[in-house]
N, C-alpha and C. Protein backbone atom coordinates (compact mmCIF):
# COMPACT_ATOMS: atom_id res chain seq x y z
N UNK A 1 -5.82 36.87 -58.30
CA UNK A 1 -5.77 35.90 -57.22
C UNK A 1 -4.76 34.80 -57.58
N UNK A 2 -3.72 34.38 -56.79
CA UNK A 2 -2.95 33.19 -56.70
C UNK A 2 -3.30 32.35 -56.26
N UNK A 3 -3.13 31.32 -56.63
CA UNK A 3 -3.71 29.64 -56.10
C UNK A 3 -2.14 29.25 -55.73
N UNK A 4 -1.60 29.17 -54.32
CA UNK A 4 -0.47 28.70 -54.01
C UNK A 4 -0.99 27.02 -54.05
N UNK A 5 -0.05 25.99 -54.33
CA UNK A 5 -0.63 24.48 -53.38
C UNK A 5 0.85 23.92 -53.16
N UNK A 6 1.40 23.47 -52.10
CA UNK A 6 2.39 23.32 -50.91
C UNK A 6 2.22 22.17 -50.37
N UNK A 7 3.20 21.50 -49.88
CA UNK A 7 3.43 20.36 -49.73
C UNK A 7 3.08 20.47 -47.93
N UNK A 8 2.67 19.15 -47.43
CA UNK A 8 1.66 19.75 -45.83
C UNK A 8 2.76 19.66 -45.13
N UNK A 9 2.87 20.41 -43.68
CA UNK A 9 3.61 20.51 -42.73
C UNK A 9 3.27 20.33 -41.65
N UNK A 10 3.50 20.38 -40.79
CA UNK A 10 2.42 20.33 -39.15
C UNK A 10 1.58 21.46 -38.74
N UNK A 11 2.33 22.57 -39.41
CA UNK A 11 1.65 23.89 -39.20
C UNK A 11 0.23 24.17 -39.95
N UNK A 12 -0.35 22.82 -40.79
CA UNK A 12 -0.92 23.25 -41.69
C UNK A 12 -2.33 22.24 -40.68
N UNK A 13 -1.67 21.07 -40.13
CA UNK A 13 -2.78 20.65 -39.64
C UNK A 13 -4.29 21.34 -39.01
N UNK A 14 -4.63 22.20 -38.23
CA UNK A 14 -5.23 22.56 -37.64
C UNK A 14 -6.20 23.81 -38.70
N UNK A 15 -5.65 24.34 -39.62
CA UNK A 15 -6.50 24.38 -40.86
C UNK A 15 -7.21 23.28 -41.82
N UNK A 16 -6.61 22.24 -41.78
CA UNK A 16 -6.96 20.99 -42.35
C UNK A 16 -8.36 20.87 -41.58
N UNK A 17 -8.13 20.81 -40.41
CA UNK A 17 -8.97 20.43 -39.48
C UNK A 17 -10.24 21.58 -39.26
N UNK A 18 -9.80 22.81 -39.77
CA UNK A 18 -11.21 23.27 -39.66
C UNK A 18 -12.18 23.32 -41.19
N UNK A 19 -10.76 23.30 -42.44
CA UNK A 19 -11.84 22.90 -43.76
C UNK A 19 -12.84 21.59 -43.34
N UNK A 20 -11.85 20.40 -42.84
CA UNK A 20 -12.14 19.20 -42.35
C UNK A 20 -14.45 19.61 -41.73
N UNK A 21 -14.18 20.53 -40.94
CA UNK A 21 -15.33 20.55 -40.13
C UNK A 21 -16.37 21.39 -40.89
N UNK A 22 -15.90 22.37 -42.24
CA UNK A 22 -16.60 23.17 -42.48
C UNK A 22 -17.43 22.52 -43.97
N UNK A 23 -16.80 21.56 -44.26
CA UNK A 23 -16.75 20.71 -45.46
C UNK A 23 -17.65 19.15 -45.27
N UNK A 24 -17.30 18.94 -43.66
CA UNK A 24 -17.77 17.15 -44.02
C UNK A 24 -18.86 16.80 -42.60
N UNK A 25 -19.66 16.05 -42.91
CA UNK A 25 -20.51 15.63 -41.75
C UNK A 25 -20.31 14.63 -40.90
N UNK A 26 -18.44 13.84 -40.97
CA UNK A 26 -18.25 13.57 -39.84
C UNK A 26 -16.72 13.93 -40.08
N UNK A 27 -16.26 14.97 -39.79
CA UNK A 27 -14.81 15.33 -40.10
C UNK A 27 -13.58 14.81 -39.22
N UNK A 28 -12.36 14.98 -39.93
CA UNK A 28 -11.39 14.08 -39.16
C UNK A 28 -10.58 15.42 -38.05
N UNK A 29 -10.46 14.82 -37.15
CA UNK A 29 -10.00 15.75 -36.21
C UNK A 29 -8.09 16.35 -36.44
N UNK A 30 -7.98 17.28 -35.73
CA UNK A 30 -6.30 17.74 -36.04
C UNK A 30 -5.36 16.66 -35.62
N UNK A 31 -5.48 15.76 -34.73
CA UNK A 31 -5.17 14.59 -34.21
C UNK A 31 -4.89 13.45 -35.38
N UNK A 32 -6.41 12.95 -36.03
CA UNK A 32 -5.69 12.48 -36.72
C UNK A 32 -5.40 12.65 -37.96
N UNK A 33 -5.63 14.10 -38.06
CA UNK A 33 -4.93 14.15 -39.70
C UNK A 33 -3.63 14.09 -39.31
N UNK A 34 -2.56 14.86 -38.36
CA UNK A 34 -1.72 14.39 -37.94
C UNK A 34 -0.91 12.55 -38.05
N UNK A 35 -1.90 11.50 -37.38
CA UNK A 35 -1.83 10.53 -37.31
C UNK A 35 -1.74 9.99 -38.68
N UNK A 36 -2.37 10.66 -39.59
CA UNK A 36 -2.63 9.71 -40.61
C UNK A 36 -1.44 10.30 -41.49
N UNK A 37 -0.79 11.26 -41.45
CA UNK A 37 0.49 11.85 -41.95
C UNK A 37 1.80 11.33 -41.50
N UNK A 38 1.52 10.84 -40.44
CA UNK A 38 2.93 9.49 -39.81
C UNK A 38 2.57 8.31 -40.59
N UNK A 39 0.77 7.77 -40.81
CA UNK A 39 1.23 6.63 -41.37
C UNK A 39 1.07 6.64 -42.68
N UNK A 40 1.97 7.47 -43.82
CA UNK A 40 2.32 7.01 -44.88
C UNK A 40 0.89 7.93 -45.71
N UNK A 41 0.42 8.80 -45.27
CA UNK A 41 -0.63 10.15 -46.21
C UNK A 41 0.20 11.33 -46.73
N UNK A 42 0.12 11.43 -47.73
CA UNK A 42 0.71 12.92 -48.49
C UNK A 42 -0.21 14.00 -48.39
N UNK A 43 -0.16 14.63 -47.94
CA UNK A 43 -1.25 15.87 -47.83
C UNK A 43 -0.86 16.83 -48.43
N UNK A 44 -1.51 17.63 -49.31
CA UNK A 44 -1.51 19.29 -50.30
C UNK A 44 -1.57 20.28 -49.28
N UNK A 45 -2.01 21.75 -49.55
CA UNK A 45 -2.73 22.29 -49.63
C UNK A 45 -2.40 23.58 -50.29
N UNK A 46 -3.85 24.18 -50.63
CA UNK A 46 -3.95 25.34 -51.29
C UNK A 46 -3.98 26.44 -50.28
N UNK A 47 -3.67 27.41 -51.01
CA UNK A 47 -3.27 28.93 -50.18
C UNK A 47 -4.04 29.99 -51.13
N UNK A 48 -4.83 30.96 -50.93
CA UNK A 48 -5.13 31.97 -51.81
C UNK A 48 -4.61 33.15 -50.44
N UNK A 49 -4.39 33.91 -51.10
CA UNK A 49 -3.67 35.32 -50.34
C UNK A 49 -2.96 35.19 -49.20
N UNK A 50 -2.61 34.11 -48.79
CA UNK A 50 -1.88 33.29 -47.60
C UNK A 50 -2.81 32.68 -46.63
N UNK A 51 -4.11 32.32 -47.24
CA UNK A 51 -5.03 31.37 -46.20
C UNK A 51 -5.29 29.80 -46.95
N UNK A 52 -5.26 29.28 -46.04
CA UNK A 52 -5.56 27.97 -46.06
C UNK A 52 -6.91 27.38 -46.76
N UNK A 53 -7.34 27.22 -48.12
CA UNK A 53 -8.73 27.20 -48.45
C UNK A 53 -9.35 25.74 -48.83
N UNK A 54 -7.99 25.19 -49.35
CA UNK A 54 -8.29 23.91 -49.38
C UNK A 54 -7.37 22.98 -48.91
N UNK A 55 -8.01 21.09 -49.20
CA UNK A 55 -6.51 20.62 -49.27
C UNK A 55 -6.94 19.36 -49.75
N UNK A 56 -5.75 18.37 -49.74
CA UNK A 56 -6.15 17.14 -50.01
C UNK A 56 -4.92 16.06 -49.87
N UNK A 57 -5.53 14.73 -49.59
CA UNK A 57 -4.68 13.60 -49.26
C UNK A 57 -4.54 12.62 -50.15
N UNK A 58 -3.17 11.56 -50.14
CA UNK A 58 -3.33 10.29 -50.65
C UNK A 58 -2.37 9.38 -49.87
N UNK A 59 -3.50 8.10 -49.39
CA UNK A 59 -2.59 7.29 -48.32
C UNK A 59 -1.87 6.20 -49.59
N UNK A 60 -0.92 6.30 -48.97
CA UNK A 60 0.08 4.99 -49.82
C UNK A 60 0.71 3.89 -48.97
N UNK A 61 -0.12 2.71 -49.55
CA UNK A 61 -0.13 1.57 -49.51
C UNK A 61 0.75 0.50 -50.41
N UNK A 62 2.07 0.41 -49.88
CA UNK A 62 2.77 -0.59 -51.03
C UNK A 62 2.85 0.22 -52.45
N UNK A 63 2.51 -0.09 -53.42
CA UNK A 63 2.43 0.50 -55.35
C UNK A 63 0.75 1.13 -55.31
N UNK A 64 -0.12 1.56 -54.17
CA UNK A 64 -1.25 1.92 -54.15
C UNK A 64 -1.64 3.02 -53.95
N UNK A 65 -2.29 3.82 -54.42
CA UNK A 65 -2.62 5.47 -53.75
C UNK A 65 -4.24 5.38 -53.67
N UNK A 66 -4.39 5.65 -52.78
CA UNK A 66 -5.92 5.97 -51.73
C UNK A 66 -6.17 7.82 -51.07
N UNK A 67 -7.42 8.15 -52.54
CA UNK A 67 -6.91 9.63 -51.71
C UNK A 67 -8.20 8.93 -50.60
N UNK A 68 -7.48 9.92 -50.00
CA UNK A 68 -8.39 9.62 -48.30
C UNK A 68 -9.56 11.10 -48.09
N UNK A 69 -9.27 12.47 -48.67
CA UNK A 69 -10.34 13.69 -49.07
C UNK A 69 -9.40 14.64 -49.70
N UNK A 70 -10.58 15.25 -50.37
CA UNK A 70 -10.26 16.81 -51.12
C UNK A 70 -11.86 17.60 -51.13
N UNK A 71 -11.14 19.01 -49.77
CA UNK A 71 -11.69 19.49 -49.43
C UNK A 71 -11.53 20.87 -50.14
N UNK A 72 -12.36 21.96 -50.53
CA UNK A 72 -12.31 23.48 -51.08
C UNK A 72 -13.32 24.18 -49.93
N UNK A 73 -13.06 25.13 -49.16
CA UNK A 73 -14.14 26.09 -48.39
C UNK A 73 -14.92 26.56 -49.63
N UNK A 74 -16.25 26.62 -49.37
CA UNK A 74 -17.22 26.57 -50.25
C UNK A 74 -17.02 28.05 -50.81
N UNK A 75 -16.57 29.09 -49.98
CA UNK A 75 -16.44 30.69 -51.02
C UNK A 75 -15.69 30.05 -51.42
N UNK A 76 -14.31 29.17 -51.71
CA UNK A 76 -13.54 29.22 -52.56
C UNK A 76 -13.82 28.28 -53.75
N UNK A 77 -14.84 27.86 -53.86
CA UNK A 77 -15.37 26.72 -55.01
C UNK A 77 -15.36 27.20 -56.38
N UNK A 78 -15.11 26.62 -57.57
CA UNK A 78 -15.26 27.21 -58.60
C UNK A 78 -14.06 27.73 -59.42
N UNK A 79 -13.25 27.62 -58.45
CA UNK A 79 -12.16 28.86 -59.12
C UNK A 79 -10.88 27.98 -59.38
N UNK A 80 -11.17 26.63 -59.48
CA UNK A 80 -9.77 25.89 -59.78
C UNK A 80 -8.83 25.73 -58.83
N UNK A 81 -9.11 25.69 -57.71
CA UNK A 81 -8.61 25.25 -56.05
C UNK A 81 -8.63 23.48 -56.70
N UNK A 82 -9.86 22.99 -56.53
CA UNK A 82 -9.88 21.28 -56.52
C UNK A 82 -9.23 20.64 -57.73
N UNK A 83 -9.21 21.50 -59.24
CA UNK A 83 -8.27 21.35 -59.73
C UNK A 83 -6.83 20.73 -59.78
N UNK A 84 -6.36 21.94 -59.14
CA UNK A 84 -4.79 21.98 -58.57
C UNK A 84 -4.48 21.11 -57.62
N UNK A 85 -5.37 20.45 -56.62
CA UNK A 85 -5.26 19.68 -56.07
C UNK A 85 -4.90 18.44 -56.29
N UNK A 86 -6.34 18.30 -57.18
CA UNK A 86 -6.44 16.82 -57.67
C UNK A 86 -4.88 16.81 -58.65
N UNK A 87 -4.72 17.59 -59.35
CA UNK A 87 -3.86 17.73 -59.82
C UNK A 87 -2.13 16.79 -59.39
N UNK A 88 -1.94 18.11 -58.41
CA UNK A 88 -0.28 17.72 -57.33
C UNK A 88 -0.82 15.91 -56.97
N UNK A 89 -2.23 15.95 -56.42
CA UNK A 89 -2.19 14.34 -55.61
C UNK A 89 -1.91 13.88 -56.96
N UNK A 90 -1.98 13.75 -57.91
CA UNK A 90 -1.83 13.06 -59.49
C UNK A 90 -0.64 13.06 -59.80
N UNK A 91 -0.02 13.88 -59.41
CA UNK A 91 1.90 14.02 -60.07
C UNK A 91 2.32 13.52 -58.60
N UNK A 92 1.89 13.42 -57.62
CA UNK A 92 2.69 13.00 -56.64
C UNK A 92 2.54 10.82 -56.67
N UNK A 93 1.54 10.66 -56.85
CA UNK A 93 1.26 9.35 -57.02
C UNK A 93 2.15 8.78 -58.46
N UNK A 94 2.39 9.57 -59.12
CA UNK A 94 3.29 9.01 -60.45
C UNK A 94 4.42 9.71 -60.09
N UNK A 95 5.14 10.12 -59.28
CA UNK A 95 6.54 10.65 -58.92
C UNK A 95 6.76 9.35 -57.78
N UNK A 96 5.82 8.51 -57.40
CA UNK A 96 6.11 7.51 -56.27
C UNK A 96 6.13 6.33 -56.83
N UNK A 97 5.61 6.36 -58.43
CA UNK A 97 5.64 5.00 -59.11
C UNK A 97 4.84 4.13 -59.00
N UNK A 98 3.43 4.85 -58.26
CA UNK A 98 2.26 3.73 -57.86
C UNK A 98 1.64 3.58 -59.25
N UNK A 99 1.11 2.28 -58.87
CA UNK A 99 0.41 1.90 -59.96
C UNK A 99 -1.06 2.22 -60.30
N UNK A 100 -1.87 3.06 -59.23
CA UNK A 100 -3.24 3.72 -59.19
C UNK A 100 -2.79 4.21 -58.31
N UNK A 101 -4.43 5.22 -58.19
CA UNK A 101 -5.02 5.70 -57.06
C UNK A 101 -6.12 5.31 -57.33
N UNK A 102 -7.43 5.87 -56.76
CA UNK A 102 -8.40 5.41 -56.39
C UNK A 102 -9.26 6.40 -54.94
N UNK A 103 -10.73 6.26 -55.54
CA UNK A 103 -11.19 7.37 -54.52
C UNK A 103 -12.44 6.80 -53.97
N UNK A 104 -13.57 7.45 -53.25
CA UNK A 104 -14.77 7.19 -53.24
C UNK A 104 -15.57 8.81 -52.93
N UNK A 105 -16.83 9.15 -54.10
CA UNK A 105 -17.17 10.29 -54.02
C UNK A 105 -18.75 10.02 -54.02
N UNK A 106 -19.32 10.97 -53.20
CA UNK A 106 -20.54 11.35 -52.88
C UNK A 106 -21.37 10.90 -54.40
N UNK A 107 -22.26 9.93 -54.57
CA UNK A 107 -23.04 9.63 -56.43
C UNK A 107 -23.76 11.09 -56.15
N UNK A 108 -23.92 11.88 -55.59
CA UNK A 108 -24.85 13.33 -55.89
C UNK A 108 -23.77 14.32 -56.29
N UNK A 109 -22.33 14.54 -56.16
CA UNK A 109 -21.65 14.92 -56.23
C UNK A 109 -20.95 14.79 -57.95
N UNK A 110 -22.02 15.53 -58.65
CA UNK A 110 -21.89 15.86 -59.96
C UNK A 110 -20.33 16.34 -60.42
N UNK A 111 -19.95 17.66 -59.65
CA UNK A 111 -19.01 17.79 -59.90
C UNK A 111 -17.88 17.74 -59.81
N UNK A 112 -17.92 16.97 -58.42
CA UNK A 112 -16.20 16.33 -58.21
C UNK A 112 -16.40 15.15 -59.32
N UNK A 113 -17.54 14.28 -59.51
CA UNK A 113 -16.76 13.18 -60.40
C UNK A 113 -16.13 13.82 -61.46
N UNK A 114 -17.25 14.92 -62.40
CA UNK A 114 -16.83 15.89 -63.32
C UNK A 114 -15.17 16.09 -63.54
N UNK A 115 -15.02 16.51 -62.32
CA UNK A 115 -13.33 16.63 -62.41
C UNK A 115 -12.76 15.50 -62.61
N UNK A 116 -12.65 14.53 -61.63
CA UNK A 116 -12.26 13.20 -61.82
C UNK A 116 -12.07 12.61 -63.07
N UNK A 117 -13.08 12.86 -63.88
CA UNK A 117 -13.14 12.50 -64.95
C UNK A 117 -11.82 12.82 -66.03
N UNK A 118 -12.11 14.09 -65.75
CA UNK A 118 -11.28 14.82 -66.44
C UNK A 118 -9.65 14.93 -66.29
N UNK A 119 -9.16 14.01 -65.29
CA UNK A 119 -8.12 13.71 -64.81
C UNK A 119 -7.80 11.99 -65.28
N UNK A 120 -8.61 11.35 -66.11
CA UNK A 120 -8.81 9.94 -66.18
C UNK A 120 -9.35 9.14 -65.21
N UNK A 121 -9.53 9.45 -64.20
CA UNK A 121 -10.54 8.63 -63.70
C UNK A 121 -11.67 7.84 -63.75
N UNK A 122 -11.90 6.70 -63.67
CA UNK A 122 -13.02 6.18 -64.36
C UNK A 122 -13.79 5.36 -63.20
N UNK A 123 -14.81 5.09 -63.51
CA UNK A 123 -16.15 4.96 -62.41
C UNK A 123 -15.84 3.03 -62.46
N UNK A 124 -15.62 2.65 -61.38
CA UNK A 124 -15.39 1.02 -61.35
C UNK A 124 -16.12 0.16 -60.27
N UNK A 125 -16.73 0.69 -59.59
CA UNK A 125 -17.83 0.41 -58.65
C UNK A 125 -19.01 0.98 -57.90
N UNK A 126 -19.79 0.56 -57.17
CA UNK A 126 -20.61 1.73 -56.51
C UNK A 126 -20.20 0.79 -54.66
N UNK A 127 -20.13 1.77 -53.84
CA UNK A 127 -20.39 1.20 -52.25
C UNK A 127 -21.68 1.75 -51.82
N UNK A 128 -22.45 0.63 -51.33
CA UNK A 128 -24.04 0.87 -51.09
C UNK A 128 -23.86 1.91 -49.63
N UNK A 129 -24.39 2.60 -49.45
CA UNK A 129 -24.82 3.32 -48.26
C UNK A 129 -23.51 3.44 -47.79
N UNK A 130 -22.43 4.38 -48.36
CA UNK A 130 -20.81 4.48 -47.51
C UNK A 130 -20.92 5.52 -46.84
N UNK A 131 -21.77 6.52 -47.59
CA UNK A 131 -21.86 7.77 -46.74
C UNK A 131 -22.88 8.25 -45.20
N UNK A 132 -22.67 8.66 -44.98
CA UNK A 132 -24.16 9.04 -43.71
C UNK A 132 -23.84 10.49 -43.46
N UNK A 133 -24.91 10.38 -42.97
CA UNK A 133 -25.28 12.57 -42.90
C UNK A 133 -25.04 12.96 -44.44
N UNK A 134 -26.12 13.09 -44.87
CA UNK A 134 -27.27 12.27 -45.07
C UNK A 134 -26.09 11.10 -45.66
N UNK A 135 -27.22 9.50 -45.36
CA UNK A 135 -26.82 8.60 -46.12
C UNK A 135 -27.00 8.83 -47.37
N UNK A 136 -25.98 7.76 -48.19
CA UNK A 136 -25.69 7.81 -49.56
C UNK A 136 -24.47 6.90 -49.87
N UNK A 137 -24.35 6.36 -51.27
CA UNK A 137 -23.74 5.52 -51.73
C UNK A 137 -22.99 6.16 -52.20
N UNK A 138 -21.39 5.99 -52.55
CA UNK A 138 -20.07 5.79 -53.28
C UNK A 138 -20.06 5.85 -54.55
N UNK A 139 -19.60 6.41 -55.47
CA UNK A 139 -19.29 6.32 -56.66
C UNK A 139 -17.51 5.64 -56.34
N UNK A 140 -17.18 4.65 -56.48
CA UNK A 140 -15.25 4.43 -56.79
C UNK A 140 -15.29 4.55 -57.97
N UNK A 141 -13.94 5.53 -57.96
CA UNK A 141 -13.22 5.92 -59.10
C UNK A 141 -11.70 5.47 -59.03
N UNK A 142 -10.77 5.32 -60.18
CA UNK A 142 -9.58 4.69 -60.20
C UNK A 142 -9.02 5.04 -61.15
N UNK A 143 -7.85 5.43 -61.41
CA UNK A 143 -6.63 6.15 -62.42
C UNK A 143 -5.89 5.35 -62.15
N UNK A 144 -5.71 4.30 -63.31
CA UNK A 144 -4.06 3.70 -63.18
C UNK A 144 -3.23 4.79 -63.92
N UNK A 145 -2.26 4.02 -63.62
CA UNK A 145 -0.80 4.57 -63.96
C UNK A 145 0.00 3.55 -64.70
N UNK A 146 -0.22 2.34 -64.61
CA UNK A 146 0.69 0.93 -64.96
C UNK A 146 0.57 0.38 -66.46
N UNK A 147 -0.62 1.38 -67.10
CA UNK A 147 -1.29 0.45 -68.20
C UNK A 147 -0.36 1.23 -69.54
């Protein structure tokens, strides 16, 4: 199996948009992932055998990177998809010269921090009740780059 990951195009939106729905309990529509790719979001995505399985964003703000999600279709979990992701958003935020990024992940969500971690990320706040369906609080995480 190949793990392609590709820089986003317009053609890619409307897969975005259905990981988007298959992945999150209030997902962002093809509209505005679109929208949010005019204002200043880098979007991935992964390809296994030429399908669309995952993907992921980072909005840039001035010297700031904000991933905005990183999504894997759940058959494709496990296999180093979110990896590669997290990955490219990581070389793309230090190919732009920002000085962080910065995320917010599900506190039940053992193993995305797991990864995170493992990328330098480090745990620098909690947001009380950020999530809903089901509610739940934020773990923020943050990778400089400047230090």
């Amino acid at each position: 199996m190949e793990i392609a990951v590709l820089d986003f195009t317009e053609d890619f939106a409307e897969d975005i948009a259905k990981i988007e729905a298959a992945c999150f309990s209030s997902p962002w529509s093809e509209t505005a992932i679109l929208d949010s790719h005019k204002n200043n979001t880098y979007f991935t995505v992964a390809k296994v055998n030429g399908k669309i399985v995952g993907y992921g964003g980072v909005q840039v703000i001035l010297d700031e990177g904000y991933i905005t999600n990183i999504a894997v279709l759940e058959d494709f979990r496990g296999l180093g998809i979110g990896k590669k992701i997290v990955n490219r958003l990581t070389e793309y935020a230090k190919d732009q010269n920002l000085s962080f990024i910065t995320l917010e992940v599900r506190e039940s969500n053992e193993r995305a921090i797991t990864l995170y971690k493992s990328f330098g990320f480090s745990t620098i706040g909690k947001r009380r009740n950020f999530y809903e369906k089901p509610q739940e609080d934020a773990i923020l995480m943050t990778k400089r780059f400047d230090i």
